[in-house]
Protein backbone atom coordinates (compact mmCIF):
# COMPACT_ATOMS: atom_id res chain seq x y z
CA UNK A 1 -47.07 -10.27 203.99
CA UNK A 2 -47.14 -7.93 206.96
CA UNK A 3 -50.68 -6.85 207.53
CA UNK A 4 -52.00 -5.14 210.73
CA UNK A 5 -55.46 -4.38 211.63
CA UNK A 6 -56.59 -1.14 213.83
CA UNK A 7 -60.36 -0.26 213.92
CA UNK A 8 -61.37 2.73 215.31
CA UNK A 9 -64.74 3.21 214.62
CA UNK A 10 -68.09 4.84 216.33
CA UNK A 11 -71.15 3.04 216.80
CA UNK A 12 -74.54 3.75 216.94
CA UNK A 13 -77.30 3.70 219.35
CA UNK A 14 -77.71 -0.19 218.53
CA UNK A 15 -74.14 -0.90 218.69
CA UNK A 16 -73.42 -1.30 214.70
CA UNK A 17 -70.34 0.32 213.41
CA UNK A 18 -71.05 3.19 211.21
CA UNK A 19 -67.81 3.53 209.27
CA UNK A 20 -67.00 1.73 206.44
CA UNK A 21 -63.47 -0.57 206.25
CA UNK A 22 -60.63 0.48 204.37
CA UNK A 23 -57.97 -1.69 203.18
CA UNK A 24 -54.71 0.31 203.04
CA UNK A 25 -51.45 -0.16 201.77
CA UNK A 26 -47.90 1.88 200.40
CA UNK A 27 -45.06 0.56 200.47
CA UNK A 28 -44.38 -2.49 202.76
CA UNK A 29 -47.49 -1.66 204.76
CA UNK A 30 -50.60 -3.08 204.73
CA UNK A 31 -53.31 -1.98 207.16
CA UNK A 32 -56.96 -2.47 207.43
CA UNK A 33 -59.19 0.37 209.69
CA UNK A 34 -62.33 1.46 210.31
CA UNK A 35 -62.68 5.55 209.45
CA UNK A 36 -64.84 8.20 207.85
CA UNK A 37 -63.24 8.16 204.48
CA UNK A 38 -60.48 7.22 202.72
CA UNK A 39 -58.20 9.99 203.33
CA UNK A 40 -58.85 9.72 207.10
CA UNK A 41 -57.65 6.22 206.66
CA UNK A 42 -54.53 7.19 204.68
CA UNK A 43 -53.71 9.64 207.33
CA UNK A 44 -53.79 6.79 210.03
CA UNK A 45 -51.50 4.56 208.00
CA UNK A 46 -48.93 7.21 207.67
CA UNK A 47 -49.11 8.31 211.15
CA UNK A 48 -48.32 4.43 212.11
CA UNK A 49 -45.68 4.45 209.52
CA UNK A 50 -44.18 7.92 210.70
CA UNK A 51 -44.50 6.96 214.42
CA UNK A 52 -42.14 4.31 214.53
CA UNK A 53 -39.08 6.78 212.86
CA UNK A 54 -40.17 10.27 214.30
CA UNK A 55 -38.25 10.65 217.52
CA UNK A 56 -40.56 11.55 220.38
CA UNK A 57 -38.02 10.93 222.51
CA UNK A 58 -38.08 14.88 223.52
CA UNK A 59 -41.00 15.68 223.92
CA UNK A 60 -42.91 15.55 227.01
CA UNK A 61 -45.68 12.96 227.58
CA UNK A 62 -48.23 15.77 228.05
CA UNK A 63 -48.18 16.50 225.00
CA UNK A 64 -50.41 15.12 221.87
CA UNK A 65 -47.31 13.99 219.99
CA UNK A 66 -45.94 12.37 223.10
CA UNK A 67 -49.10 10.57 223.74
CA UNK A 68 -49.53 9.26 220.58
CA UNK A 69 -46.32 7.93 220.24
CA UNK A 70 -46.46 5.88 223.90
CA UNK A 71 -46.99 2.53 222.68
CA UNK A 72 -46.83 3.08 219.49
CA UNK A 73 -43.36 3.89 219.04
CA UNK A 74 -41.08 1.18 217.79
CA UNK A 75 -37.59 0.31 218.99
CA UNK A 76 -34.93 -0.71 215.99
CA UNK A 77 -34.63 -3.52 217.81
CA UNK A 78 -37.85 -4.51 217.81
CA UNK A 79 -38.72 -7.89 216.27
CA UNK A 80 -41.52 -6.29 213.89
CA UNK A 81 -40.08 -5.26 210.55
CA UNK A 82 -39.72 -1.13 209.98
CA UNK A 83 -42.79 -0.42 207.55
CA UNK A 84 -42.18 1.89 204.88
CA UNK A 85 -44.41 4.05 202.85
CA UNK A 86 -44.53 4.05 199.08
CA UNK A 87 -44.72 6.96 196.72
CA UNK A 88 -48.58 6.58 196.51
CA UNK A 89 -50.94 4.99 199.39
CA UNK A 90 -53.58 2.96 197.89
CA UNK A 91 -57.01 2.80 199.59
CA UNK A 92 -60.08 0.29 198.72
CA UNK A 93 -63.06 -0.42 200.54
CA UNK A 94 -62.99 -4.04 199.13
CA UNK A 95 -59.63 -5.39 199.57
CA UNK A 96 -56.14 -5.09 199.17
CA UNK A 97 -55.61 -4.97 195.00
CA UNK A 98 -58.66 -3.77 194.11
CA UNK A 99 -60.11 -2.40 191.01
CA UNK A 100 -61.60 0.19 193.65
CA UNK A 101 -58.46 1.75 194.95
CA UNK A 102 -57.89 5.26 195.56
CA UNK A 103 -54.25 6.50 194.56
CA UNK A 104 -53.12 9.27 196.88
CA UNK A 105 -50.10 10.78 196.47
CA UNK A 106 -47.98 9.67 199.81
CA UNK A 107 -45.92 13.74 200.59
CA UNK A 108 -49.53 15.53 200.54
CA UNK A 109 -50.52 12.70 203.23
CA UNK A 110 -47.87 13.29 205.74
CA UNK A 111 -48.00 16.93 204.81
CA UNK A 112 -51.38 16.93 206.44
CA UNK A 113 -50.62 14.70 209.09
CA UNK A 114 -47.75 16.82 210.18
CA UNK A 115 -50.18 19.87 210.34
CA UNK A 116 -52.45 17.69 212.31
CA UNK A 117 -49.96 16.91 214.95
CA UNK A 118 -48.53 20.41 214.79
CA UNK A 119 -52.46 21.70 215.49
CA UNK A 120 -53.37 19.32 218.07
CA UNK A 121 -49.63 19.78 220.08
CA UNK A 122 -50.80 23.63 219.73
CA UNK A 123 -54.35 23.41 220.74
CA UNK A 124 -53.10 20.98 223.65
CA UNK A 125 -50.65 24.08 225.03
CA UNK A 126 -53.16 26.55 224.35
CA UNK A 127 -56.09 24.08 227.11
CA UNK A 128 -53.19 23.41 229.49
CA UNK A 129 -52.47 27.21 230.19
């Protein structure tokens, strides 16, 4: 079993992280990170999922789609097996299985992490003007 671990979390004056842990998975993807709530921690496993098939290729590296995709992109050839996404994403603050999973549907997820990228590539043109 595949699982990967990001944390991207803030800390506090005293240097204690201040967002809970979410254990995420869908599909063949299991992730574990760090973020404000459990839909915030969906979006990030989709948007590892999605980065490794959406072609970035054209876009320039100025841009926020560009930059997120820099090392995060994934060759075919790359050794690491192509993750998938399921039809639902489950999320769990206590582990992978849990009786505390959240079921999100997976198409509302990357809905709103296509929006996302769509507002940020937008908001990045409007700045660079």
């Amino acid at each position: 079993m595949l699982v990967i671990s990001y944390i991207f979390s803030e800390t506090n004056l005293h240097g204690i992280n201040t967002m809970p842990k979410f254990y995420v998975s869908s599909g063949n993807l299991n992730l574990i990170v760090e973020a404000d709530h459990a839909r915030a921690a969906a979006i990030w496993a989709v948007h590892r999922c999605l980065s490794q098939v959406t072609s970035f290729d054209g876009e320039d590296d100025n841009t926020v789609a560009g930059q997120l995709a820099g090392s995060e992109s994934l060759s075919y050839e790359s050794a690491e097996p192509q993750r998938k996404l399921g039809e639902t994403i489950n999320v769990s603050e206590r582990g992978f299985g849990s009786d505390d999973k959240q079921e999100l549907t997976t198409l509302p997820i990357v809905a709103e992490w296509s929006r996302l990228l769509v507002a940020l590539d937008r908001l990045q043109q409007q700045l660079s003007l």
